[in-house]
PDB file of N, CA and C in Angstrom:
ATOM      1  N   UNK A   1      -7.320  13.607  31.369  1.00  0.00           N
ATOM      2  CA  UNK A   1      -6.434  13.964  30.282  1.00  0.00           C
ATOM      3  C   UNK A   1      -7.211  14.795  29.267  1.00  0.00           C
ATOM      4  N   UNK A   2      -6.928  16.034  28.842  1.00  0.00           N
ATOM      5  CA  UNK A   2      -7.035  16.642  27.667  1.00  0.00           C
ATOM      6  C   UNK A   2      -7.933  16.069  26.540  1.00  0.00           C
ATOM      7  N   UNK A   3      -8.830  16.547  26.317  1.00  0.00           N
ATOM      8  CA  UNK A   3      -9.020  16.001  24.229  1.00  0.00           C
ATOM      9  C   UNK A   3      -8.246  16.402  23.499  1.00  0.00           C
ATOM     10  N   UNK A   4      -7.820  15.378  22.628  1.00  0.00           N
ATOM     11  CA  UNK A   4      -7.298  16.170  20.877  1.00  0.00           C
ATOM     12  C   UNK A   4      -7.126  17.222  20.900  1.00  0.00           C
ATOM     13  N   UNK A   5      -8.350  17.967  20.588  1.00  0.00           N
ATOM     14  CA  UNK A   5      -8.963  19.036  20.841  1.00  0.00           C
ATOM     15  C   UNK A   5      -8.708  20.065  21.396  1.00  0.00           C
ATOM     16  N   UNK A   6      -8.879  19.555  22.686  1.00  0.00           N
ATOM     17  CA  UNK A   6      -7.707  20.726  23.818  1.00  0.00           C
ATOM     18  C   UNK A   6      -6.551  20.730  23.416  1.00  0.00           C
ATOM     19  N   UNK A   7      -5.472  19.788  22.903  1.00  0.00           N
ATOM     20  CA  UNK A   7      -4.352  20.308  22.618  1.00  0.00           C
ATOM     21  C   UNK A   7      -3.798  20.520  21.326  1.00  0.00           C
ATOM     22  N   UNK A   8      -4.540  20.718  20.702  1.00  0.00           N
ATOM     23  CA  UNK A   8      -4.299  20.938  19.373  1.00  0.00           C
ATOM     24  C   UNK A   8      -5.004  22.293  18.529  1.00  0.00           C
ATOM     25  N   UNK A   9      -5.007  23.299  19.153  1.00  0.00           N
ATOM     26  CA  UNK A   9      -5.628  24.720  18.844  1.00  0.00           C
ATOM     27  C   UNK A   9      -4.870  24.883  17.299  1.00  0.00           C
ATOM     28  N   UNK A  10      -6.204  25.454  17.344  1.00  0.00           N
ATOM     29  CA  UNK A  10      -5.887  26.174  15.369  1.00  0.00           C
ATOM     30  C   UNK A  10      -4.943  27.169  15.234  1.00  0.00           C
ATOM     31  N   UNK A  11      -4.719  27.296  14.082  1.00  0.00           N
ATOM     32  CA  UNK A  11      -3.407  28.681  13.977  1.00  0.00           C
ATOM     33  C   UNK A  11      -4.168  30.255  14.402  1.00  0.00           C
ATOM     34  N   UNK A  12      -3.238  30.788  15.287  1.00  0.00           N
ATOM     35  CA  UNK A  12      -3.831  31.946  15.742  1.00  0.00           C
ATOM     36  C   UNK A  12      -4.436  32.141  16.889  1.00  0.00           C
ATOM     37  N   UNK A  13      -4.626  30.782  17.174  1.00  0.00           N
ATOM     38  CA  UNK A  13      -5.231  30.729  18.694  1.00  0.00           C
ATOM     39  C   UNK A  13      -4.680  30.523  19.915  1.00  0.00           C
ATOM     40  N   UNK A  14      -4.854  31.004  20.646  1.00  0.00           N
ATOM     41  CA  UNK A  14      -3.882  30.858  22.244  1.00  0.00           C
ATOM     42  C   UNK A  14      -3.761  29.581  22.826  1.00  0.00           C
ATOM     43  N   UNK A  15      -2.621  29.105  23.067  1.00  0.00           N
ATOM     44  CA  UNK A  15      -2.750  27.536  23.156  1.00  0.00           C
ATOM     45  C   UNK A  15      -3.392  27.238  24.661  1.00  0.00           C
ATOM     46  N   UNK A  16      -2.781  28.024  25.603  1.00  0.00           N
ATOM     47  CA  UNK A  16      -3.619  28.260  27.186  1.00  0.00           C
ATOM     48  C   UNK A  16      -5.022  28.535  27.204  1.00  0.00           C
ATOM     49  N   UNK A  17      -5.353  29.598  26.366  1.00  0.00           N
ATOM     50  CA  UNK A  17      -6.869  29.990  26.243  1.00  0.00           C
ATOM     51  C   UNK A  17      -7.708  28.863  25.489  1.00  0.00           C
ATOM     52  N   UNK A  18      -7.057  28.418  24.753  1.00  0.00           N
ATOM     53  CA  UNK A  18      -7.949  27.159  23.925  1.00  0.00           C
ATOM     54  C   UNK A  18      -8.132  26.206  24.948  1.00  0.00           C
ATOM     55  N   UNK A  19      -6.511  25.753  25.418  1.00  0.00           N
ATOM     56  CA  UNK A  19      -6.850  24.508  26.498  1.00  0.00           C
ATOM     57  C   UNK A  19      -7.939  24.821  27.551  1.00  0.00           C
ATOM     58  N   UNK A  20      -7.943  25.523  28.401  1.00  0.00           N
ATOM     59  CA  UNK A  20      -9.179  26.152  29.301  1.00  0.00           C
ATOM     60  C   UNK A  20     -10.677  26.370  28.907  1.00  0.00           C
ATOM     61  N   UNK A  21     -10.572  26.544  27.343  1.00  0.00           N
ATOM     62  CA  UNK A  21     -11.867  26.579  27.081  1.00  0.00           C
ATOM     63  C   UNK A  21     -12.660  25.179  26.567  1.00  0.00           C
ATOM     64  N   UNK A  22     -11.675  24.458  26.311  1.00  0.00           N
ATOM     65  CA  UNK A  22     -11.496  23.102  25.829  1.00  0.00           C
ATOM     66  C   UNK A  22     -11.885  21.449  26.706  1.00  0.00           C
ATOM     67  N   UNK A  23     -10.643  22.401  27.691  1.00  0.00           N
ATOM     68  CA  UNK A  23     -10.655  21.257  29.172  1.00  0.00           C
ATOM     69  C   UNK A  23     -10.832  21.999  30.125  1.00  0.00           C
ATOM     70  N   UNK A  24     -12.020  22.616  30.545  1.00  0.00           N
ATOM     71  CA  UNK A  24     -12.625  23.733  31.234  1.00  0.00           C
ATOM     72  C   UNK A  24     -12.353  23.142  32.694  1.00  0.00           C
ATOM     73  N   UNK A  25     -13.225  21.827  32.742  1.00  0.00           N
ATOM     74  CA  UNK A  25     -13.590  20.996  33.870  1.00  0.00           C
ATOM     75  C   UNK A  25     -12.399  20.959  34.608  1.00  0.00           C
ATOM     76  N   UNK A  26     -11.317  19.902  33.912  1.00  0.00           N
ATOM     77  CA  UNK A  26     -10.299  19.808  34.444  1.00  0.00           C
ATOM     78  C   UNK A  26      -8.873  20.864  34.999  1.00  0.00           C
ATOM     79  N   UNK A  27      -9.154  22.218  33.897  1.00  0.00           N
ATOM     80  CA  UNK A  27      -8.229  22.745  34.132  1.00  0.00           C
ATOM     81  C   UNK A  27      -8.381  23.832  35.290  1.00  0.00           C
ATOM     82  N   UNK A  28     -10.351  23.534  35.639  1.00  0.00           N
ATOM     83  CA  UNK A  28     -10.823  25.005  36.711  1.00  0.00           C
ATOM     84  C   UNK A  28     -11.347  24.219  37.606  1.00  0.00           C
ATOM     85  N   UNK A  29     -10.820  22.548  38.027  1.00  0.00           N
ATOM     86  CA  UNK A  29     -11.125  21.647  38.913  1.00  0.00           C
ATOM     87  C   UNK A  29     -10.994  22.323  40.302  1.00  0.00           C
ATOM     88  N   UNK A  30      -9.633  23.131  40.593  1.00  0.00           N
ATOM     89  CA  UNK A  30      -9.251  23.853  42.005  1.00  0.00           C
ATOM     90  C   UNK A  30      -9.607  24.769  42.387  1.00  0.00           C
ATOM     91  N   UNK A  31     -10.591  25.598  41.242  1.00  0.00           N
ATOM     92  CA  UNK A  31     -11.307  26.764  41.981  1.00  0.00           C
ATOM     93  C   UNK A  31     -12.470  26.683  43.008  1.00  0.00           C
ATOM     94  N   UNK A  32     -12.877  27.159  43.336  1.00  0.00           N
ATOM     95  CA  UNK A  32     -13.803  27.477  43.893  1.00  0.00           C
ATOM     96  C   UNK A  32     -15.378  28.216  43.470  1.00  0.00           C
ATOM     97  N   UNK A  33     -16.329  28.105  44.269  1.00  0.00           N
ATOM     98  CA  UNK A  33     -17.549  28.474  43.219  1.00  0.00           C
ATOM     99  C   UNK A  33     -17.592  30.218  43.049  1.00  0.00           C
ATOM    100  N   UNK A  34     -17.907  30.329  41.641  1.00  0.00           N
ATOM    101  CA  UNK A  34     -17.700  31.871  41.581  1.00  0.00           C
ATOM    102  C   UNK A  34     -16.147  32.353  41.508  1.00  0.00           C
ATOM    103  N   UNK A  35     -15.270  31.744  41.727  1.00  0.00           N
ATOM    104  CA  UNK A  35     -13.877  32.122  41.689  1.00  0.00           C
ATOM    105  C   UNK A  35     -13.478  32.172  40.330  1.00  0.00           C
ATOM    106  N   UNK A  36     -12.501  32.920  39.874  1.00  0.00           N
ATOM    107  CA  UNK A  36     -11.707  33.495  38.456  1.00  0.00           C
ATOM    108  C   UNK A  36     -10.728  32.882  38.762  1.00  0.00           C
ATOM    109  N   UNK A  37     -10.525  32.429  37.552  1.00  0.00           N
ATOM    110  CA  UNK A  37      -9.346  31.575  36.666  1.00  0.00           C
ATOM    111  C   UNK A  37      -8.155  32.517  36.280  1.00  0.00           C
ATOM    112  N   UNK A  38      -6.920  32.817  37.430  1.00  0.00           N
ATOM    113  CA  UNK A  38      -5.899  33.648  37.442  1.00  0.00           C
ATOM    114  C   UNK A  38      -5.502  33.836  35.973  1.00  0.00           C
ATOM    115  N   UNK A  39      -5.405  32.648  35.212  1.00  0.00           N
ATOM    116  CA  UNK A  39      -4.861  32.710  34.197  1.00  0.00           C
ATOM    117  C   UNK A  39      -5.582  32.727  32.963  1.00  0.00           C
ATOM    118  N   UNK A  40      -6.916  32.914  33.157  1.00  0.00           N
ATOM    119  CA  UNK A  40      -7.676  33.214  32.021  1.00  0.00           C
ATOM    120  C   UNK A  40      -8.258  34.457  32.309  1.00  0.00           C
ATOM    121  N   UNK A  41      -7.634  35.374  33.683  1.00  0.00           N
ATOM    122  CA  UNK A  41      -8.276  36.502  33.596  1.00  0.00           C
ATOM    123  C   UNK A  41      -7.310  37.141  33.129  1.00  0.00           C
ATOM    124  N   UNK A  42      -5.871  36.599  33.224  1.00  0.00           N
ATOM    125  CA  UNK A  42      -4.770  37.541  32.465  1.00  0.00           C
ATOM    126  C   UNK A  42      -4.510  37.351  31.344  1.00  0.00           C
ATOM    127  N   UNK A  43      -5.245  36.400  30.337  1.00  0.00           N
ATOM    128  CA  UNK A  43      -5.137  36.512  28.846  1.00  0.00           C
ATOM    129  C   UNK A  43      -6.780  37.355  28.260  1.00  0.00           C
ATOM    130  N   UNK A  44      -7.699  37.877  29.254  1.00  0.00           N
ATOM    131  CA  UNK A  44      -8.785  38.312  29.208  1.00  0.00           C
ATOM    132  C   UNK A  44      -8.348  39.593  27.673  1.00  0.00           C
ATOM    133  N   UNK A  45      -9.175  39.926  27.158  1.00  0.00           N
ATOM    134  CA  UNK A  45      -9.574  40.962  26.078  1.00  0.00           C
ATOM    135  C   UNK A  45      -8.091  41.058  25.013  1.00  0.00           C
ATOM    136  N   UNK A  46      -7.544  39.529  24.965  1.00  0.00           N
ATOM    137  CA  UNK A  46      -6.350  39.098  23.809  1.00  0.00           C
ATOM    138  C   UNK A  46      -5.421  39.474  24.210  1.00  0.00           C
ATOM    139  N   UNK A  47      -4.622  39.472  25.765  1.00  0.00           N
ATOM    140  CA  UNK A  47      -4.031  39.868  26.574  1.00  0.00           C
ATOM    141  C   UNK A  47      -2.684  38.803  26.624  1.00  0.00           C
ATOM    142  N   UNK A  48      -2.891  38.088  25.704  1.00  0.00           N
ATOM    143  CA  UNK A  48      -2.088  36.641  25.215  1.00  0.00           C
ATOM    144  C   UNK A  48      -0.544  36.886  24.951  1.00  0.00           C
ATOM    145  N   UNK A  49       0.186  36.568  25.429  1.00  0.00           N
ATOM    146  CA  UNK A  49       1.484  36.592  24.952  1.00  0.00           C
ATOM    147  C   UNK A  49       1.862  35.897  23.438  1.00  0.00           C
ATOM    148  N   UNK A  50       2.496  36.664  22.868  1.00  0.00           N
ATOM    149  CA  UNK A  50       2.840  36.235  21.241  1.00  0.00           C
ATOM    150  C   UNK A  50       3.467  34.927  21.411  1.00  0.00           C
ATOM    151  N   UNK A  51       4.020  34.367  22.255  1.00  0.00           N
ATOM    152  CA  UNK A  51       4.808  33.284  22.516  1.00  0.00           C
ATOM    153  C   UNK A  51       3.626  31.858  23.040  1.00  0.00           C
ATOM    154  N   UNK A  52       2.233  32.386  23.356  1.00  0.00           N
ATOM    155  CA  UNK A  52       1.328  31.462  23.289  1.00  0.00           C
ATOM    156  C   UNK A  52       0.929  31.078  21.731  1.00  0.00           C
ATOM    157  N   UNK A  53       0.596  32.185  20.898  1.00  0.00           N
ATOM    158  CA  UNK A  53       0.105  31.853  19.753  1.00  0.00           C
ATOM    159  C   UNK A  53       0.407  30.560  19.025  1.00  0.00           C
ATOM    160  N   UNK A  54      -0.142  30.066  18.145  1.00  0.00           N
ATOM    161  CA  UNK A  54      -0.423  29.585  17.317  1.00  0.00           C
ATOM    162  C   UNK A  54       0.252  29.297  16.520  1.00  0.00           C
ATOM    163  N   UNK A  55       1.400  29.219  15.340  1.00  0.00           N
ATOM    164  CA  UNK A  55       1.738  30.024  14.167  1.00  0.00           C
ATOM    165  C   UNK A  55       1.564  28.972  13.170  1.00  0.00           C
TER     166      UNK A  55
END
């Protein structure tokens, strides 16, 4: 389960990108070694949908 932490991102911050960076372990449990995180390569360089944010 998540920390606090993980689910509770600050204003402005991507709630997906926080959780992943947050609950790394758990949320990149199914990759593989060296493998990219589909969904943290498509919020890559603030690529974030306004509807993730923060407000």
């Amino acid at each position: 389960m998540p920390s606090d932490r993980a689910n509770n991102p600050p204003k402005g911050e991507c709630r997906q990108c926080w959780l992943h960076a947050y609950d790394s372990r758990e949320q990149h449990k199914h990759l593989g070694p060296g493998e990219d995180c589909p969904q943290c390569v498509a919020h890559m360089g603030g690529n974030c949908p306004d509807s993730m944010i923060v407000r």
